[in-house]
C-alpha atoms as a PDB file:
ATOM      1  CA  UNK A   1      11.614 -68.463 -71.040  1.00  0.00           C
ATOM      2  CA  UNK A   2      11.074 -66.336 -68.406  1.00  0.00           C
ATOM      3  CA  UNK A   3      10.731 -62.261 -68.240  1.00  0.00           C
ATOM      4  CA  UNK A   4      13.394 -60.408 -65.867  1.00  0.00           C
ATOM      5  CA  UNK A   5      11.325 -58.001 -64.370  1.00  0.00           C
ATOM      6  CA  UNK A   6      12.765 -55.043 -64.811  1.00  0.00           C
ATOM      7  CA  UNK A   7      14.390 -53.434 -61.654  1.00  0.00           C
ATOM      8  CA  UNK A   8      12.887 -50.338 -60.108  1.00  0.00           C
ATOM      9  CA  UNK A   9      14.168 -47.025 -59.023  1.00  0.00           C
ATOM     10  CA  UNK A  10      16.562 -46.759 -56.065  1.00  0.00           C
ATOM     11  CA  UNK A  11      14.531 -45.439 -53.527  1.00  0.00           C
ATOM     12  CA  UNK A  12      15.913 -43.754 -50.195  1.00  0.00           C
ATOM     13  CA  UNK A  13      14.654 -45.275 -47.462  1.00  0.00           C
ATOM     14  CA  UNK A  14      12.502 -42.745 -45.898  1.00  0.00           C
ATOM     15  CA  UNK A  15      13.438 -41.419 -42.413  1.00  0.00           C
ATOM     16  CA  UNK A  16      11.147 -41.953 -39.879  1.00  0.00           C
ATOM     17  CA  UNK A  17       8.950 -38.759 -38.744  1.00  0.00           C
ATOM     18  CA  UNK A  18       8.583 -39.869 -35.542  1.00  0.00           C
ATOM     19  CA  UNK A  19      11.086 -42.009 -32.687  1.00  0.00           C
ATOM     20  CA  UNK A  20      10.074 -43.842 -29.817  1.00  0.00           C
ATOM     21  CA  UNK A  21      12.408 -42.860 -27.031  1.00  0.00           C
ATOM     22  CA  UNK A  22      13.818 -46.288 -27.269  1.00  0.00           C
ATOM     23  CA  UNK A  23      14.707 -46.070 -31.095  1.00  0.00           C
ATOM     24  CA  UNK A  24      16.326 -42.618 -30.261  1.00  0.00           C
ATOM     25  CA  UNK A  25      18.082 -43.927 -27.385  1.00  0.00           C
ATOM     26  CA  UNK A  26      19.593 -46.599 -29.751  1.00  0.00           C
ATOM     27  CA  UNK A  27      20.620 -44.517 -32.173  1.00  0.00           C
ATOM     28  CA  UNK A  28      22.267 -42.062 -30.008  1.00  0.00           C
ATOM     29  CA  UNK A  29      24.252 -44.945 -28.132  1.00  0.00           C
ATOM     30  CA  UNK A  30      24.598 -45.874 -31.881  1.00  0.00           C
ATOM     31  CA  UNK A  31      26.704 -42.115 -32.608  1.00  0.00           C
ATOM     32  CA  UNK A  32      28.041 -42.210 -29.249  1.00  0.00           C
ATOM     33  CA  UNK A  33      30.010 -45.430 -30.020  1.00  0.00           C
ATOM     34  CA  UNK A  34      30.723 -43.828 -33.577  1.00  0.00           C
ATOM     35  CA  UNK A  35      32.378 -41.082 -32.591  1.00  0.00           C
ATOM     36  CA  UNK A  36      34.643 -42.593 -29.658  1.00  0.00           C
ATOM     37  CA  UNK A  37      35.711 -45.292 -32.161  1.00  0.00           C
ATOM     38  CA  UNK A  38      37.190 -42.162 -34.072  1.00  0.00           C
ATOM     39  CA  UNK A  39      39.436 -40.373 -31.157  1.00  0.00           C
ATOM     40  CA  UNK A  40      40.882 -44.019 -30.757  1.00  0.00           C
ATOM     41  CA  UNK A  41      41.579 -44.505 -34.515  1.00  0.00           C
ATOM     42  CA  UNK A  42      42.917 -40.857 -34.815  1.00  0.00           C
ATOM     43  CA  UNK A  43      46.030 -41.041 -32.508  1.00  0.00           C
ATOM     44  CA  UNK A  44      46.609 -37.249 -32.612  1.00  0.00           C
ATOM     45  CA  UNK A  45      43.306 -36.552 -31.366  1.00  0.00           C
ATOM     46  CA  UNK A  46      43.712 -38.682 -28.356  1.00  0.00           C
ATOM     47  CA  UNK A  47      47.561 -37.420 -27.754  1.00  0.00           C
ATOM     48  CA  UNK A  48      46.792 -33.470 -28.031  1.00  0.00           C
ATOM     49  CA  UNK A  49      43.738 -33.936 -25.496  1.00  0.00           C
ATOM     50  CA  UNK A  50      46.389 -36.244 -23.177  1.00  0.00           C
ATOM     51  CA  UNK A  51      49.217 -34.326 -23.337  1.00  0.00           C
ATOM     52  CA  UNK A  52      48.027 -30.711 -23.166  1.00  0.00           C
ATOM     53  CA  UNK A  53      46.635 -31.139 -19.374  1.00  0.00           C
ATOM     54  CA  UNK A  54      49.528 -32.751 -18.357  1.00  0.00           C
ATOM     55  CA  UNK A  55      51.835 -30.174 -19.583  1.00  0.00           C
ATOM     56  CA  UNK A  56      49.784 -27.401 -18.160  1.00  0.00           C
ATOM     57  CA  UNK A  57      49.967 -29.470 -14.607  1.00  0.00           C
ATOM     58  CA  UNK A  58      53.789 -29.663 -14.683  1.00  0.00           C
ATOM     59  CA  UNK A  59      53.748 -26.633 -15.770  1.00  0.00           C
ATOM     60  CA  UNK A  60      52.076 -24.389 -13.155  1.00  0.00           C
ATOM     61  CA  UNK A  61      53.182 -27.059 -10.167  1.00  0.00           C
ATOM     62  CA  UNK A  62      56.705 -26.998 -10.887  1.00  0.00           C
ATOM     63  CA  UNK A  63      57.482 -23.710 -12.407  1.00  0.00           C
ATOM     64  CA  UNK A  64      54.992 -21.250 -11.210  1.00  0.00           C
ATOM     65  CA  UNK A  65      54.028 -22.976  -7.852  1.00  0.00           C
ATOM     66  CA  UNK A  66      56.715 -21.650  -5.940  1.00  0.00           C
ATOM     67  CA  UNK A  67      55.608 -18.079  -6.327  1.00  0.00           C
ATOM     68  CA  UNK A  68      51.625 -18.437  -6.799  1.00  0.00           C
ATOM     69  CA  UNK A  69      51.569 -20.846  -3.787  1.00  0.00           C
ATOM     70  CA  UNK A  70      52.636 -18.741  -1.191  1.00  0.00           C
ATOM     71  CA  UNK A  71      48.848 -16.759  -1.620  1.00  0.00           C
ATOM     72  CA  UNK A  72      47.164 -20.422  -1.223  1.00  0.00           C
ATOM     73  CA  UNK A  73      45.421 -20.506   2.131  1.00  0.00           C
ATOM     74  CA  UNK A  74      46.367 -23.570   4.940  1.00  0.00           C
ATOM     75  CA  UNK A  75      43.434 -25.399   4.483  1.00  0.00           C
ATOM     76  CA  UNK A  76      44.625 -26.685   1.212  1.00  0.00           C
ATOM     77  CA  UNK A  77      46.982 -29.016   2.928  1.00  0.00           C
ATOM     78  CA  UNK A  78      49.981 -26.548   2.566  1.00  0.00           C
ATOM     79  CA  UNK A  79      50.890 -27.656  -1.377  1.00  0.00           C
ATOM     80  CA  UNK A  80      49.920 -25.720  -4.205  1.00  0.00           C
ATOM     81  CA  UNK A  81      49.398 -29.089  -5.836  1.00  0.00           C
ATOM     82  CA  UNK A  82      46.421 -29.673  -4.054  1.00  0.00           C
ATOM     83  CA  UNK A  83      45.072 -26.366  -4.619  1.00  0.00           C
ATOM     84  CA  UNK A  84      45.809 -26.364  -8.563  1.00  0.00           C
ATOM     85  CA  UNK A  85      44.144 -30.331  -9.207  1.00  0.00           C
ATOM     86  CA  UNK A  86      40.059 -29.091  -8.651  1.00  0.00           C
ATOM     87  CA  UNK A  87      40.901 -25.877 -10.387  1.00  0.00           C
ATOM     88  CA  UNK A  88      43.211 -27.531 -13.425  1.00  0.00           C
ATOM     89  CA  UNK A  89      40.226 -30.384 -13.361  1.00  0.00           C
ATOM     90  CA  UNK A  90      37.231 -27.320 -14.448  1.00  0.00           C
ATOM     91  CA  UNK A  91      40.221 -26.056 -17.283  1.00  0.00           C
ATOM     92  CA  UNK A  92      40.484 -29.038 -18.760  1.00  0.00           C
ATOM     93  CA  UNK A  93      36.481 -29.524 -18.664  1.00  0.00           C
ATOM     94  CA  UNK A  94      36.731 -26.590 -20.577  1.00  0.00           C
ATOM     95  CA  UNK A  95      38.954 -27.216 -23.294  1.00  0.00           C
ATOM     96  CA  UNK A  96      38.257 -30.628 -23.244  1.00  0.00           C
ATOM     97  CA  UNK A  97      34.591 -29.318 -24.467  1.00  0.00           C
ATOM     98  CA  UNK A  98      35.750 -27.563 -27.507  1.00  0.00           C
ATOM     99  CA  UNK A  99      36.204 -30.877 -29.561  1.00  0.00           C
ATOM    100  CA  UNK A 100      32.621 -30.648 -29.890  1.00  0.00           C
ATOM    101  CA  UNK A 101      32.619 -27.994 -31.652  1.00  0.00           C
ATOM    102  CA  UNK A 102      35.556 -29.206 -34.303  1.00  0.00           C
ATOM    103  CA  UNK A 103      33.856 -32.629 -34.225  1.00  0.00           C
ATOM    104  CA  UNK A 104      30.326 -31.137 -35.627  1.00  0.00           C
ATOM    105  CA  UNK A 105      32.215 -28.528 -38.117  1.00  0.00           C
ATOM    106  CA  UNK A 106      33.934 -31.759 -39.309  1.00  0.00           C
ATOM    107  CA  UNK A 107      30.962 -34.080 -39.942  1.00  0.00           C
ATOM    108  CA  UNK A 108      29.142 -31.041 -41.714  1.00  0.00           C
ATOM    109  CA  UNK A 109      31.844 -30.452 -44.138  1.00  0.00           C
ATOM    110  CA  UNK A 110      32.557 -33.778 -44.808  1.00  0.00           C
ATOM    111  CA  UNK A 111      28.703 -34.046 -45.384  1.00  0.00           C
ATOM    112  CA  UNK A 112      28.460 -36.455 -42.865  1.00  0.00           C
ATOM    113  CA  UNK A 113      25.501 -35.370 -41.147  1.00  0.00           C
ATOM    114  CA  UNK A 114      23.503 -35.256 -44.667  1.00  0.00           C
ATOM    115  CA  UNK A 115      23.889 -38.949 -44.740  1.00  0.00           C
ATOM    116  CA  UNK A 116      22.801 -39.174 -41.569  1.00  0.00           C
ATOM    117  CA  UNK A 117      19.727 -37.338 -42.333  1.00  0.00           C
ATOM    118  CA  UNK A 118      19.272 -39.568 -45.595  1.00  0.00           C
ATOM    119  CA  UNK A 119      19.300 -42.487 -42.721  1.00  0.00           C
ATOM    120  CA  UNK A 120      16.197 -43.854 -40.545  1.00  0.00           C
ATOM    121  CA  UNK A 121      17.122 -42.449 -37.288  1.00  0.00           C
ATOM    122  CA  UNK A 122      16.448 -40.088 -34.742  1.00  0.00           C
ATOM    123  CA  UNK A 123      17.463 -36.392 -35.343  1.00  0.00           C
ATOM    124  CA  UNK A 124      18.634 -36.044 -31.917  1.00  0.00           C
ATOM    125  CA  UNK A 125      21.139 -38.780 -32.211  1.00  0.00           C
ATOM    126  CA  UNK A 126      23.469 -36.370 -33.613  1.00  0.00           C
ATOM    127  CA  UNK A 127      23.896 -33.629 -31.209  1.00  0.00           C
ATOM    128  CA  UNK A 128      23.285 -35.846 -27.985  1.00  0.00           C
ATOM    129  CA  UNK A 129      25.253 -38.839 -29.320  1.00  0.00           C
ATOM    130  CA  UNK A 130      28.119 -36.300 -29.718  1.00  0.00           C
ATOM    131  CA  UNK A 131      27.692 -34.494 -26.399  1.00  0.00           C
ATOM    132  CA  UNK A 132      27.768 -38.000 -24.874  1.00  0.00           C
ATOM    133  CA  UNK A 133      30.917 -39.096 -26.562  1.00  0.00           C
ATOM    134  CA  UNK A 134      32.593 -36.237 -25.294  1.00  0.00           C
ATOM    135  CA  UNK A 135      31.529 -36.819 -22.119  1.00  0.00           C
ATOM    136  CA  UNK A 136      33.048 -40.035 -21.867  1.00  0.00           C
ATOM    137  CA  UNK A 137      36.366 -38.682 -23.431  1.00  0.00           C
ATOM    138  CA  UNK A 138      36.764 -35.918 -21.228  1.00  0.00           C
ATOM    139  CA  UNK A 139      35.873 -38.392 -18.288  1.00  0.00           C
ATOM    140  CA  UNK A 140      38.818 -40.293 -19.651  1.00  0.00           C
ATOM    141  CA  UNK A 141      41.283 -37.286 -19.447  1.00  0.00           C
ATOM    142  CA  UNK A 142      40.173 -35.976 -16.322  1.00  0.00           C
ATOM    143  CA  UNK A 143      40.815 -39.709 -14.923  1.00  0.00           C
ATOM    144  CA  UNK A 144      44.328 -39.834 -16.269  1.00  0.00           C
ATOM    145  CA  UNK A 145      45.236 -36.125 -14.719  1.00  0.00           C
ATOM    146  CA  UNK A 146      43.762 -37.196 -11.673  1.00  0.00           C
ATOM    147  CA  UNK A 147      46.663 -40.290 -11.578  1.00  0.00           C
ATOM    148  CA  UNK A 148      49.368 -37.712 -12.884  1.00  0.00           C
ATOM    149  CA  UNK A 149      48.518 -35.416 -10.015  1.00  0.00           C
ATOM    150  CA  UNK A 150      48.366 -38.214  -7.395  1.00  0.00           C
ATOM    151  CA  UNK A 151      51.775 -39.250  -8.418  1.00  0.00           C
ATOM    152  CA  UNK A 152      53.390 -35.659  -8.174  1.00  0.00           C
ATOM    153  CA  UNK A 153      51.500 -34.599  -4.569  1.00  0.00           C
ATOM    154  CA  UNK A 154      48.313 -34.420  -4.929  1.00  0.00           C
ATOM    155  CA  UNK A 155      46.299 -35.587  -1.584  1.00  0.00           C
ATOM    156  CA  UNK A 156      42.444 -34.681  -0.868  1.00  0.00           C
ATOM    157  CA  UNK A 157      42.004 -33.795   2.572  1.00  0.00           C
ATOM    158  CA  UNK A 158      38.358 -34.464   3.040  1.00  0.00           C
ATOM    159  CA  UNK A 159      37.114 -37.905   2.035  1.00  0.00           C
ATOM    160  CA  UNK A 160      36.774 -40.505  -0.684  1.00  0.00           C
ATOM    161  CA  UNK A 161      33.379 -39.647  -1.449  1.00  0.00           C
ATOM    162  CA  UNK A 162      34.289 -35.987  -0.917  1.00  0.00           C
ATOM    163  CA  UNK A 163      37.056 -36.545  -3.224  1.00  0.00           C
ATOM    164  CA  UNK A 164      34.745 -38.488  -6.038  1.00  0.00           C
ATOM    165  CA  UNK A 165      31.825 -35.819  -5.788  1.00  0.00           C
ATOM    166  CA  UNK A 166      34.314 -33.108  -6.575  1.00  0.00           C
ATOM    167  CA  UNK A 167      35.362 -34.908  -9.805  1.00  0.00           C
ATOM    168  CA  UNK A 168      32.197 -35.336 -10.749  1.00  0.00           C
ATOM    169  CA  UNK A 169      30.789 -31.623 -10.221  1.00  0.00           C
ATOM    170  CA  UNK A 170      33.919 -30.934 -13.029  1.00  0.00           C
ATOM    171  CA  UNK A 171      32.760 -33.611 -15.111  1.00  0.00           C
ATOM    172  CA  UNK A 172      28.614 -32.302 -15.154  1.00  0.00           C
ATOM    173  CA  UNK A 173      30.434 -29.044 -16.248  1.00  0.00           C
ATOM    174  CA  UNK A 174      32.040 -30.234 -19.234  1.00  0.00           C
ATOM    175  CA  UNK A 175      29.174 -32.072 -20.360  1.00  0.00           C
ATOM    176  CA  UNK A 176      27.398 -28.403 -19.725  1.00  0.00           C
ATOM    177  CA  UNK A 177      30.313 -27.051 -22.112  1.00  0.00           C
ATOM    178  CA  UNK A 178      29.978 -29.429 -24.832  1.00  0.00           C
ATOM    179  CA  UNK A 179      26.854 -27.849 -25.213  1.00  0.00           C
ATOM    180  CA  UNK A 180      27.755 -24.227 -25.290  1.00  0.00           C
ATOM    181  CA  UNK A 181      30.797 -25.399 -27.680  1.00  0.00           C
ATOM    182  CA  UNK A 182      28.037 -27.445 -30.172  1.00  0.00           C
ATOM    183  CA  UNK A 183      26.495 -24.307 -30.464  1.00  0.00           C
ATOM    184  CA  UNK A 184      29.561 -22.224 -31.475  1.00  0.00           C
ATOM    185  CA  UNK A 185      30.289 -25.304 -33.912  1.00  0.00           C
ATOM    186  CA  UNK A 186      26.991 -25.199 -35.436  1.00  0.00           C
ATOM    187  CA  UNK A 187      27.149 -21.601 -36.021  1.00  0.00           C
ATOM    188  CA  UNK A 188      30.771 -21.021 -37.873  1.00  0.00           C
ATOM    189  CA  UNK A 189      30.688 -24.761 -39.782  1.00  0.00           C
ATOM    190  CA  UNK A 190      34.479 -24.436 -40.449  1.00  0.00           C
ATOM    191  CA  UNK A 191      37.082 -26.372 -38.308  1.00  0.00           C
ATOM    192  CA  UNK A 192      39.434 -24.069 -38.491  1.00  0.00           C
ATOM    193  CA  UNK A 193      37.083 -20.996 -37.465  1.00  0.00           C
ATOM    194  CA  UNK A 194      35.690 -23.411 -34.701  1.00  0.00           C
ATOM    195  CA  UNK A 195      39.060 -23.913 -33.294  1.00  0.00           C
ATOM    196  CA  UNK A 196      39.110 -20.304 -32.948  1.00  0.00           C
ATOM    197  CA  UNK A 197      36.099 -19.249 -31.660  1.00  0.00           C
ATOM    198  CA  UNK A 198      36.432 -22.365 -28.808  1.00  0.00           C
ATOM    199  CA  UNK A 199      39.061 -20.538 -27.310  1.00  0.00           C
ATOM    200  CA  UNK A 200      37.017 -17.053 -27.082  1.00  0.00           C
ATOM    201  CA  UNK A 201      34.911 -17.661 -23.894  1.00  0.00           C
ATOM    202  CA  UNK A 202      37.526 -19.879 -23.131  1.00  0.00           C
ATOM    203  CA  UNK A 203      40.452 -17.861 -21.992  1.00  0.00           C
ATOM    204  CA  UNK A 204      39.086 -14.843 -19.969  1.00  0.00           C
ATOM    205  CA  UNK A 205      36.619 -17.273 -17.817  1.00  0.00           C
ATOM    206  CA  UNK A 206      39.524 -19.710 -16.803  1.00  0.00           C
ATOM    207  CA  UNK A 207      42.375 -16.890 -15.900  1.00  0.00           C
ATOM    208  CA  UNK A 208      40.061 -14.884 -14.584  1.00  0.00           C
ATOM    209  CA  UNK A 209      39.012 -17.179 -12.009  1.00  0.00           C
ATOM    210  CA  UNK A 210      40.040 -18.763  -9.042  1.00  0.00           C
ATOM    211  CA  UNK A 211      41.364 -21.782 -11.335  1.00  0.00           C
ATOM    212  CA  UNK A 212      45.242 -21.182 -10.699  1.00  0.00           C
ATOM    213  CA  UNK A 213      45.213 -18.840  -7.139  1.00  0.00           C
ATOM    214  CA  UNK A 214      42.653 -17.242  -4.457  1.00  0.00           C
ATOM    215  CA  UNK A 215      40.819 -14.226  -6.399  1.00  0.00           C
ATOM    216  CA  UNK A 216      42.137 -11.781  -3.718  1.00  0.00           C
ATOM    217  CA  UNK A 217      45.209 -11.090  -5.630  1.00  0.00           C
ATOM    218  CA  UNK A 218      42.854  -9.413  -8.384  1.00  0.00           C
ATOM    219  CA  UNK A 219      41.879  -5.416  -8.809  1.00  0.00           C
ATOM    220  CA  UNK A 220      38.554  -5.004  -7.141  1.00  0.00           C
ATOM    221  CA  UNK A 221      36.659  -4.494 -10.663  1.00  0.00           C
ATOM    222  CA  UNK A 222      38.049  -7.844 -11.578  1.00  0.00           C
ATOM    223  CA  UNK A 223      37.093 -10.122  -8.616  1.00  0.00           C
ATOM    224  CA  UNK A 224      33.494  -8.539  -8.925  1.00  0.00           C
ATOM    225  CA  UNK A 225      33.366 -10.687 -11.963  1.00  0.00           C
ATOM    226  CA  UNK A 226      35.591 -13.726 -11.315  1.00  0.00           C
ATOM    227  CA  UNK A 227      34.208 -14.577  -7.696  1.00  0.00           C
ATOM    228  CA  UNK A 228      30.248 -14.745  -9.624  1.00  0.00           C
ATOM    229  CA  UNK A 229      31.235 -16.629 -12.941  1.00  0.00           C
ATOM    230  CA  UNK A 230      30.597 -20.161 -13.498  1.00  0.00           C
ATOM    231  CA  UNK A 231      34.795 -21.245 -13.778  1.00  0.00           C
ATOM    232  CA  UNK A 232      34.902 -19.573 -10.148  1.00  0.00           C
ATOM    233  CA  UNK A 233      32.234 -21.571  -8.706  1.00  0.00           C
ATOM    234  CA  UNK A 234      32.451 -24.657 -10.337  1.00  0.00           C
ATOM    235  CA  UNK A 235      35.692 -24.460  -9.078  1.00  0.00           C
ATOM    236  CA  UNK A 236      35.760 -23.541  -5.891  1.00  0.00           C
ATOM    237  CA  UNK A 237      32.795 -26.304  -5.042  1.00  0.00           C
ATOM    238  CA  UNK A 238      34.946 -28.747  -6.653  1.00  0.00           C
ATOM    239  CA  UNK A 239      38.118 -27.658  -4.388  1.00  0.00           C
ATOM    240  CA  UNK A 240      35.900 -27.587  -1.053  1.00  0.00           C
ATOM    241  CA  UNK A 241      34.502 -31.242  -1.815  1.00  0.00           C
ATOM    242  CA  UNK A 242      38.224 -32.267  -1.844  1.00  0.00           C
ATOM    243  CA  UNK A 243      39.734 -29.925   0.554  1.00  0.00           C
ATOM    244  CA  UNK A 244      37.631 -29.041   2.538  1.00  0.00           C
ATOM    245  CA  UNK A 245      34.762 -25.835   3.523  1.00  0.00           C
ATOM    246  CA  UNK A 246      38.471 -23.929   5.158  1.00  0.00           C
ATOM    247  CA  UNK A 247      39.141 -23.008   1.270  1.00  0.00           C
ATOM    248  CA  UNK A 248      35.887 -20.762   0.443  1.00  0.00           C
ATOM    249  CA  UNK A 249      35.922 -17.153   0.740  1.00  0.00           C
ATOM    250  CA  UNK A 250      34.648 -16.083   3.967  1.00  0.00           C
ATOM    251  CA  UNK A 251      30.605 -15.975   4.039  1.00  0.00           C
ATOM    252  CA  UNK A 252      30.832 -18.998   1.551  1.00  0.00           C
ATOM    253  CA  UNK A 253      29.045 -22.097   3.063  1.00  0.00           C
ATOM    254  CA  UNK A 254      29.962 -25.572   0.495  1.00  0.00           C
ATOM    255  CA  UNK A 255      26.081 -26.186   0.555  1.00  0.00           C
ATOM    256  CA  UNK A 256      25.100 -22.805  -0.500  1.00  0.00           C
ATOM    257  CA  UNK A 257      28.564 -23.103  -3.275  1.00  0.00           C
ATOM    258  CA  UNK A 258      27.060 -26.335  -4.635  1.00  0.00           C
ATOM    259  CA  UNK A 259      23.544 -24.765  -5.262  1.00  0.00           C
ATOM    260  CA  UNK A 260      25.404 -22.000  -7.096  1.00  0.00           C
ATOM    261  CA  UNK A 261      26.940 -24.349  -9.304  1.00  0.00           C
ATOM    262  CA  UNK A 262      24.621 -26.980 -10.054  1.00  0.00           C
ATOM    263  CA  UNK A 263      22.231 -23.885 -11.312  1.00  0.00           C
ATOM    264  CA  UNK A 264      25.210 -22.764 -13.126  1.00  0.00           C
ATOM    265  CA  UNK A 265      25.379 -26.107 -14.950  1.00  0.00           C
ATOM    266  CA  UNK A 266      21.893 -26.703 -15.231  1.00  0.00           C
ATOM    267  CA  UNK A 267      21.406 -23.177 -16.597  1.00  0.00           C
ATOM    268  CA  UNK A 268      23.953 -23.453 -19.109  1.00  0.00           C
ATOM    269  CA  UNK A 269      22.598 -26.604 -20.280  1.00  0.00           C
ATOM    270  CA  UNK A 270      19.427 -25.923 -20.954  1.00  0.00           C
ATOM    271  CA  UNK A 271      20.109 -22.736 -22.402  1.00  0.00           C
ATOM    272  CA  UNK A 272      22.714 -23.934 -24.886  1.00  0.00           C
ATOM    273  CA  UNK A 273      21.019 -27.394 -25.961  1.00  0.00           C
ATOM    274  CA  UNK A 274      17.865 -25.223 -27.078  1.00  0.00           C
ATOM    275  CA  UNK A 275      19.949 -23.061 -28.428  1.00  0.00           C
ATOM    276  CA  UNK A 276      21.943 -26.029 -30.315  1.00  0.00           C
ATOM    277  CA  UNK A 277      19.227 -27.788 -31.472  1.00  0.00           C
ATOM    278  CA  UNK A 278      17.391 -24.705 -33.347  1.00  0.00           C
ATOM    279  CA  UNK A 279      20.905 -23.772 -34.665  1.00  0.00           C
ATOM    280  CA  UNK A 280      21.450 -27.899 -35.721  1.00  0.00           C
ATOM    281  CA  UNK A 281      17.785 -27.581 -37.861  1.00  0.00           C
ATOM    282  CA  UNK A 282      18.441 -24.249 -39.728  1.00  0.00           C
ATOM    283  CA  UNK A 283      22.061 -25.944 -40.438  1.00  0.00           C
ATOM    284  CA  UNK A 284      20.681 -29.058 -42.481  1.00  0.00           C
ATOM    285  CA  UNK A 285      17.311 -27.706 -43.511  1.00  0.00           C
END
């Protein structure tokens, strides 16, 4: 007869102390797929992040258009439609981005992120695999208010590519948001205090802007700060790619906006993914 060994201790697999860039490429690809596997098999998710930006489109076109687009200059094709879509595009970048926040608040209170620590894969996968997933959904959004807005007016008046490079600028500032909004996420840990504290940088740097009508209309002390802040200029590079240099303040020059901006993004990102990722290690240490 023949002794069963006896069976040893469960023993965690140990993580590994150091990724190649191709392991933590896989596992981030790995989260990224993770997490947009959730918004599809969460229905509300997907319908409060579809519906919202559509409402706020019909919203402003229809019943505040009439008024606020009599201020819009005639370069923007003569609708307030077309003037609305770049700035209505950076918004939803904006809010878009504070699902990153609720998504990491989430995974930490469910403890999902300590069994991801528990697992062999790279650290980084977390934030960036997030980040990433929200880039895609928000890519998603902006695509489907770009169809809505075609279908009520909406008609670029420079070029295709003009037109595609504008979307895009939006979409490099939402992934720059995600960043700032992982950070806020990181630091209150509670979904409903993340939901809140989204909103705070939210609301006075998109109405304060040029996001809805020309920032000529504001008090002096005002424009001072909504012509310089990153909703303003994202914004208005966005609008000149698709409309055209005619809707810049006068002085503005699109090359000169587009440096502003892509500093703006690139600034914010690196700012806020250091920021993030000292913030993620005190949070699971």
């Amino acid at each position: 007869m023949t002794a069963l060994s006896e069976p040893g201790p469960l023993v965690a697999e140990p993580a590994r102390s150091r990724v190649s860039v191709t392991d933590a490429v896989s596992d981030t690809l790995v989260l990224v797929r993770r997490n947009l596997v959730r918004v599809v098999r969460v229905p509300q998710l997907l319908v409060f992040a579809t519906v919202q930006p559509i409402m706020f489109l019909l919203l402003f076109n229809y019943v505040f258009g009439g008024a606020i687009g009599r201020t819009i200059p005639p370069e923007a094709g003569g609708a307030y439609i077309n003037w609305l879509i770049p700035g209505l595009l950076v918004q939803i970048s904006m809010f878009g981005a504070s699902q990153t926040a609720l998504g990491l608040t989430e995974d930490l209170s469910k403890g999902v992120i300590d069994r991801f620590r528990s697992l062999p894969m790279a650290r980084s996968a977390v934030l960036t695999g997030r980040t990433l997933a929200d880039l895609v959904r928000n890519g998603a959004v902006l695509g489907l208010m770009l169809v809505v807005g075609f279908i009520i007016g909406f008609r670029y008046q420079t070029s295709f590519l003009g037109f595609l490079a504008g979307a895009g600028i939006t979409l490099l500032f939402a992934f720059a948001m995600s960043w700032v909004m992982a950070t806020i996420g990181l630091l209150v840990r509670n979904p409903e205090a993340a939901q809140s504290a989204a909103f705070l940088p939210t609301f006075p740097f998109v109405f304060a802007s040029s996001v809805f009508l020309p920032t000529e209309t504001m008090p002096a002390w005002l424009r001072v700060f909504a012509d310089h802040q990153p909703v303003t200029v994202v914004t208005n590079a966005a609008r000149a790619l698709m409309l055209g240099e005619g809707t810049l303040l006068p002085g503005q020059t699109l090359t000169m906006q587009l440096l502003v901006a892509f500093a703006w993004i690139a600034g914010i990102t690196l700012v806020f993914a250091t920021l993030s990722v000292r913030v993620y290690r005190r949070a699971v240490a």
